[in-house]
N, C-alpha and C. Protein backbone atom coordinates (compact mmCIF):
# COMPACT_ATOMS: atom_id res chain seq x y z
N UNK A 1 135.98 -116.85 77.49
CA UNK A 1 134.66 -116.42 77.09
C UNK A 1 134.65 -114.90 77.02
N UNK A 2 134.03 -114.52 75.95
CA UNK A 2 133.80 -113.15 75.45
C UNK A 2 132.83 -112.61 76.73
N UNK A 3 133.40 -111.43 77.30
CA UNK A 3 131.86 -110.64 77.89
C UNK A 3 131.21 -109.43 77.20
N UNK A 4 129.99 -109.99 77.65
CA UNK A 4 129.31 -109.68 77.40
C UNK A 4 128.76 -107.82 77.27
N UNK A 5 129.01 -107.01 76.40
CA UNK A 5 128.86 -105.40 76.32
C UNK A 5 127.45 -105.35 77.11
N UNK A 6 127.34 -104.12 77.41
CA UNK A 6 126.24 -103.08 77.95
C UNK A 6 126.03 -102.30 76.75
N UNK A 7 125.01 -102.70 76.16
CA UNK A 7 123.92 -101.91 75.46
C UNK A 7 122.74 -102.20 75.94
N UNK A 8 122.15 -100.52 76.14
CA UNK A 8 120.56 -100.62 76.82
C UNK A 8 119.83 -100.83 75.81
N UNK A 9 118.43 -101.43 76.17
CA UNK A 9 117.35 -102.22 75.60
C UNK A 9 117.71 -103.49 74.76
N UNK A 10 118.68 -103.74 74.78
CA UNK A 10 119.60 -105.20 74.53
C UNK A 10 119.36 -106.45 75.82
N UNK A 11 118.81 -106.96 75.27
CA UNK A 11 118.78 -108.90 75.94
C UNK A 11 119.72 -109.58 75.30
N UNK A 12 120.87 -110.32 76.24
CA UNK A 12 121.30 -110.76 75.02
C UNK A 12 121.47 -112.86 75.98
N UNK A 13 121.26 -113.25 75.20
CA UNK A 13 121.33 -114.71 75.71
C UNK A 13 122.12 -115.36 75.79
N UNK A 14 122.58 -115.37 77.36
CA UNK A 14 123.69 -115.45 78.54
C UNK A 14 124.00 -116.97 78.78
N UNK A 15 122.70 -117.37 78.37
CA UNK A 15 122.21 -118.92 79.04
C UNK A 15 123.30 -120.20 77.86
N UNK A 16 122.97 -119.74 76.83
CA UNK A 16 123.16 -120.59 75.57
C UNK A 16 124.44 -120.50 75.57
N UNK A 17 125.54 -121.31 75.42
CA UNK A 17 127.01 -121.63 75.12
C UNK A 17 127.79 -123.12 73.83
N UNK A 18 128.18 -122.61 73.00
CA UNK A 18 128.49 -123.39 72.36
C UNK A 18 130.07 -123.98 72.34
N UNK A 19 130.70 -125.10 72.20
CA UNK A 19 131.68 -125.10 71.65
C UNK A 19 131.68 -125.69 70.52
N UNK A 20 132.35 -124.99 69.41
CA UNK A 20 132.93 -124.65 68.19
C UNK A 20 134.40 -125.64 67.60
N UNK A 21 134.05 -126.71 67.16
CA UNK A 21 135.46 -127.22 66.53
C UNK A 21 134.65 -127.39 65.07
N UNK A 22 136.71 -126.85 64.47
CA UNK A 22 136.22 -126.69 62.87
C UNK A 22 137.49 -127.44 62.31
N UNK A 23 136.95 -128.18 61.26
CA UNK A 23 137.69 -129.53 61.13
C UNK A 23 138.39 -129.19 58.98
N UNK A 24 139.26 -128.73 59.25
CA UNK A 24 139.76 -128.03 57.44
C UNK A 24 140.27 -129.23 57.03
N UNK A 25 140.10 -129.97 55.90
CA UNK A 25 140.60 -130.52 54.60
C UNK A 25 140.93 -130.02 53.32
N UNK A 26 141.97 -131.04 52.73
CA UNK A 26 142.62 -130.01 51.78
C UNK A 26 141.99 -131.05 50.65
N UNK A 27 141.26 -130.77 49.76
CA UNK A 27 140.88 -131.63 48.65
C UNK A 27 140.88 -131.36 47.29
N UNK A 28 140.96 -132.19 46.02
CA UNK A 28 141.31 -131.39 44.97
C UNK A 28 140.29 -130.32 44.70
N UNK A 29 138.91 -130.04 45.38
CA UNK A 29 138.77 -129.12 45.02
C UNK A 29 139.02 -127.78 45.67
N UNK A 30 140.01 -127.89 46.66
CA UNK A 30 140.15 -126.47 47.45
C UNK A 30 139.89 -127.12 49.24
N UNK A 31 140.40 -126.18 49.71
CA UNK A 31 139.96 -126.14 51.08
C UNK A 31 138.75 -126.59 51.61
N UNK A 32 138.28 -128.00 52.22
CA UNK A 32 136.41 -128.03 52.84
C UNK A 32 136.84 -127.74 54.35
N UNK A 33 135.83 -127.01 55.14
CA UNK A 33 135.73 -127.52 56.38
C UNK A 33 134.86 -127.84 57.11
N UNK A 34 134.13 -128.15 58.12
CA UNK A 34 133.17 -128.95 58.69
C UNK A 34 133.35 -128.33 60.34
N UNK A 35 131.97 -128.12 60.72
CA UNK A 35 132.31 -126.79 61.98
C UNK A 35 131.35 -128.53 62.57
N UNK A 36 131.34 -128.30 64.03
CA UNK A 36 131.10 -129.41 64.91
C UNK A 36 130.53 -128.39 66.08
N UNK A 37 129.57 -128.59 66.60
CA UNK A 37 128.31 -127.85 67.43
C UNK A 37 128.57 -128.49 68.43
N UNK A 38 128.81 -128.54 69.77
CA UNK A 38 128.52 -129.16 70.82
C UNK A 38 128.11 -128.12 71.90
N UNK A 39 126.54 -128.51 72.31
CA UNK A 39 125.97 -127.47 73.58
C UNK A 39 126.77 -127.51 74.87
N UNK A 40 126.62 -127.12 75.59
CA UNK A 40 127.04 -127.25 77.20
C UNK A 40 126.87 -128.49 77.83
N UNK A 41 126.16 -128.63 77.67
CA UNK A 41 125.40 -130.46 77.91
C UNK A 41 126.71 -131.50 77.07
N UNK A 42 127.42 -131.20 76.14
CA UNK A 42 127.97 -131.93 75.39
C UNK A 42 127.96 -133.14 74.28
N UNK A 43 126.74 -132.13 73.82
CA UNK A 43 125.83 -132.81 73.02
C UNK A 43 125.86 -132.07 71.65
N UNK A 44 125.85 -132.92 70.58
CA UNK A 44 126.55 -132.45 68.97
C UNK A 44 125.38 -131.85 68.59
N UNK A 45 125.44 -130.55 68.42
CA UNK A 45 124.01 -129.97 67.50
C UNK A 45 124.22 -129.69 65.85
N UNK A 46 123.41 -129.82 65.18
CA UNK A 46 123.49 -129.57 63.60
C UNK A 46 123.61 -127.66 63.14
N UNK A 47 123.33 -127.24 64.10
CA UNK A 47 123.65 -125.67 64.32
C UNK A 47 123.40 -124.87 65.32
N UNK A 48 124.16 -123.91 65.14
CA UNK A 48 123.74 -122.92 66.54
C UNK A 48 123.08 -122.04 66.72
N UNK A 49 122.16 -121.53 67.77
CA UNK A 49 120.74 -120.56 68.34
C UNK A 49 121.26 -120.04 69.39
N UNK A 50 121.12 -118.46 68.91
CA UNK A 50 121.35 -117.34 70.38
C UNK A 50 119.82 -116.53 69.98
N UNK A 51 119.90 -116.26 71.16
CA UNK A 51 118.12 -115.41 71.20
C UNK A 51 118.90 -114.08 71.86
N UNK A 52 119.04 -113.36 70.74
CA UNK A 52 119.23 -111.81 71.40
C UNK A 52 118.32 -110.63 71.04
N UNK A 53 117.86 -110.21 71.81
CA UNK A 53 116.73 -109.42 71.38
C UNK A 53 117.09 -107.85 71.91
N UNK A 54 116.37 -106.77 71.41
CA UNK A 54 116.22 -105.12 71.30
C UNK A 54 115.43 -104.87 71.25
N UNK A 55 114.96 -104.20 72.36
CA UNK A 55 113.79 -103.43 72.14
C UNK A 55 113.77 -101.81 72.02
N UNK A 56 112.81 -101.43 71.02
CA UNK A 56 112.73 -99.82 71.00
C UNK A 56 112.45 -99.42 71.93
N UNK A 57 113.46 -98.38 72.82
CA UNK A 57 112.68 -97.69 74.17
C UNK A 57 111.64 -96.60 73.61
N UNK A 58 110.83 -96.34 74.38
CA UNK A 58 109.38 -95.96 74.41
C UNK A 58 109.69 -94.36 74.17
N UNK A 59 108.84 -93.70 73.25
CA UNK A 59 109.36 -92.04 73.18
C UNK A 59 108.35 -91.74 74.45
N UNK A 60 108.88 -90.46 74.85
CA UNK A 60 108.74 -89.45 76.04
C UNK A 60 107.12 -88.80 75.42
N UNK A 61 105.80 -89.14 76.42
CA UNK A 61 104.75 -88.95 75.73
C UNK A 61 104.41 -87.30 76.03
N UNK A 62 104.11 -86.78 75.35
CA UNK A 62 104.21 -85.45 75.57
C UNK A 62 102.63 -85.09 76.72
N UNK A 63 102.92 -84.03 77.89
CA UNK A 63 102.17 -83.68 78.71
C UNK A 63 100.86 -83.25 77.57
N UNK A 64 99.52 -84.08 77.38
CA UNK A 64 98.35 -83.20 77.32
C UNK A 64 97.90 -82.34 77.80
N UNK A 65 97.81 -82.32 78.46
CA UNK A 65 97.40 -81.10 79.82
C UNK A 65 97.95 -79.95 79.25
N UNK A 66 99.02 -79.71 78.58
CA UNK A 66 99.86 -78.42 78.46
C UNK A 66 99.82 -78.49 76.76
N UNK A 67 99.29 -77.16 76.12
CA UNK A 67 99.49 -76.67 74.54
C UNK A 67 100.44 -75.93 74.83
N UNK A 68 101.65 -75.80 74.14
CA UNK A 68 102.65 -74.96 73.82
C UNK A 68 102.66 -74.10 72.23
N UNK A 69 102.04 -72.70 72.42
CA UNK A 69 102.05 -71.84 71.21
C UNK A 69 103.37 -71.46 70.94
N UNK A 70 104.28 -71.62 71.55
CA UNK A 70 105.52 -71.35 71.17
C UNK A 70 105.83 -69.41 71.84
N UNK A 71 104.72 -69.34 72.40
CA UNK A 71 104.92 -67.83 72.82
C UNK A 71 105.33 -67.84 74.12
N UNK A 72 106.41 -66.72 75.11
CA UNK A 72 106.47 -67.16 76.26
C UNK A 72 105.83 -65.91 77.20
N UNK A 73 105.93 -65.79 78.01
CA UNK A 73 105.16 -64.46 79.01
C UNK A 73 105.79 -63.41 78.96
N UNK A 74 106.64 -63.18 78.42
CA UNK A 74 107.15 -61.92 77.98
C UNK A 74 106.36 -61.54 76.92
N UNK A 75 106.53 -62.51 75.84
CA UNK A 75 106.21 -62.29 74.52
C UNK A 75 104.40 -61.43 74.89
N UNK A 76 103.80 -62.30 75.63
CA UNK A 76 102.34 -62.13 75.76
C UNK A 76 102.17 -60.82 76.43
N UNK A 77 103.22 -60.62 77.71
CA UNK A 77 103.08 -58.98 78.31
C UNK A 77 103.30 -58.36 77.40
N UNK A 78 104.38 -58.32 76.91
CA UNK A 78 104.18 -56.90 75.39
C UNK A 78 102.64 -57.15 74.70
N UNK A 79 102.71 -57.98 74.32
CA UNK A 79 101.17 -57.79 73.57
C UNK A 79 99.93 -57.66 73.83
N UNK A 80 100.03 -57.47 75.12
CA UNK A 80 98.68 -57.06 75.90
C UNK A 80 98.88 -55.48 75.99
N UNK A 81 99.82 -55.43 76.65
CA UNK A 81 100.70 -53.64 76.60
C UNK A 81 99.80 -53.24 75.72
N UNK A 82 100.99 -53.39 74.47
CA UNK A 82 100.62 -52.42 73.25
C UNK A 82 98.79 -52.81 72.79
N UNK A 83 98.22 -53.68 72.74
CA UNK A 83 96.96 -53.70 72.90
C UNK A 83 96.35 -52.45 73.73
N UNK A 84 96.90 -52.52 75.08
CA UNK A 84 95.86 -51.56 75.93
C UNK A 84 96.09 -50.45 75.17
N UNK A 85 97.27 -49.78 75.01
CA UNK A 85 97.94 -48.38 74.48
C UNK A 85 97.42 -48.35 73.58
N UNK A 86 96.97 -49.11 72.62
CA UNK A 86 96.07 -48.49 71.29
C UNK A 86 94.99 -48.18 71.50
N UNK A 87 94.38 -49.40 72.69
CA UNK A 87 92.94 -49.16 72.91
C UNK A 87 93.20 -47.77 73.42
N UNK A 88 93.43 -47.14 74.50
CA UNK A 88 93.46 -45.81 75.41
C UNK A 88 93.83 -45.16 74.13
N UNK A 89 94.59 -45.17 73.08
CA UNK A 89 94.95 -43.78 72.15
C UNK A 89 93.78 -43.81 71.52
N UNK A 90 93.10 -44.91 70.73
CA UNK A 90 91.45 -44.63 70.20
C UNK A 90 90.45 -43.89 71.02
N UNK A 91 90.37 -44.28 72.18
CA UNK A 91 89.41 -43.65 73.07
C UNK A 91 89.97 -42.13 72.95
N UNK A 92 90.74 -41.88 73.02
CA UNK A 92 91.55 -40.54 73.34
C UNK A 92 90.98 -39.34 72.03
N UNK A 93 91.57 -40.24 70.90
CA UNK A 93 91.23 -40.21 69.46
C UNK A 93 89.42 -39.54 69.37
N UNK A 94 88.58 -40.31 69.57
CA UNK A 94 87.10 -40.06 69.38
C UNK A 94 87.09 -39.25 70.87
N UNK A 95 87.04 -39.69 71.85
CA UNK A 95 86.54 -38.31 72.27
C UNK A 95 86.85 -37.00 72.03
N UNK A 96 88.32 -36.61 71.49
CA UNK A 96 88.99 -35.54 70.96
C UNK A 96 87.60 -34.82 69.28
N UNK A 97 87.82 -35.91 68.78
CA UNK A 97 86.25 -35.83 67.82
C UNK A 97 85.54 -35.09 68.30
N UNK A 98 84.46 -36.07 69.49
CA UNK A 98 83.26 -35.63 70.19
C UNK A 98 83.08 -34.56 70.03
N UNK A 99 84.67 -33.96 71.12
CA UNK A 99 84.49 -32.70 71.53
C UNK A 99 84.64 -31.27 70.50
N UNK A 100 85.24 -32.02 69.36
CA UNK A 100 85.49 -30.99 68.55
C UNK A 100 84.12 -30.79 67.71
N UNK A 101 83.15 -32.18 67.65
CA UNK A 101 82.11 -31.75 66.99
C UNK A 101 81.01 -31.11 67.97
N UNK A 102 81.47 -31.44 69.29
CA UNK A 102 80.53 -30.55 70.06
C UNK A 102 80.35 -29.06 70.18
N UNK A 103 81.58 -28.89 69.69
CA UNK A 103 82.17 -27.34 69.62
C UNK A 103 81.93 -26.85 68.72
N UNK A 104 82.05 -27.49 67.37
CA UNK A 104 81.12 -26.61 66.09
C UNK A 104 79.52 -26.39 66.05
N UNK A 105 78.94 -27.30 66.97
CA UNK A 105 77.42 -26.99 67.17
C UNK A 105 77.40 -25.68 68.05
C-alpha cells in the first residue's frame, strides 16, 4: 500500500481501499480489458470512490485597528522638523518687516 503524502489542507480518504484486478483479452478487434472492483469487505463494486478533499487556508486578516500610510517615524520627524523651521523663518521674516516698517514711520 501506497502512503499516504503530507500536504496541508489536504483530507485525503484513508478509510476507503480497493482491490483492483484487470482482466486483458486479445480480440479481433484489439486488446479489451475489464478492471474488477472489490471493497475491503470483498465485495465486487461497478466502480471506485475516494473522497479527497482541500481546503483553501484562510488569508491572514489584516489588523483594523492599525492604518498603515506607508510613512515610518523617521519619515514623520523630518517633517515636522522642517515644518517648525519654516514656521520660525516666517515669523522671523514679518517681524523683520514690522520692524523695518516701524522704522520708516
Amino acid at each position: 500500500m501506497k502512503e499516504t503524502p503530507v500536504i496541508s489542507n489536504m483530507a485525503w480518504d484513508d478509510n476507503t481501499s480497493y482491490k483492483v484486478t484487470v482482466y486483458i483479452e486479445n480480440t479481433a478487434q484489439g486488446l479489451k480489458t475489464q478492471e474488477v472492483y472489490e471493497n475491503s469487505k470483498g465485495y465486487k463494486e461497478s466502480s471506485v470512490n475516494f473522497t479527497h478533499t482541500y481546503q483553501i487556508p484562510p488569508t491572514p486578516e489584516e489588523n483594523s485597528s492599525y492604518v498603515s500610510t506607508g510613512d515610518n517615524n523617521l519619515s514623520l520627524l523630518l517633517r515636522l522638523c522642517i515644518s517648525g523651521i519654516s514656521v520660525f523663518i516666517i515669523i522671523k521674516i514679518r517681524r523683520k518687516e514690522c520692524d523695518n516698517v516701524k522704522k520708516e514711520k
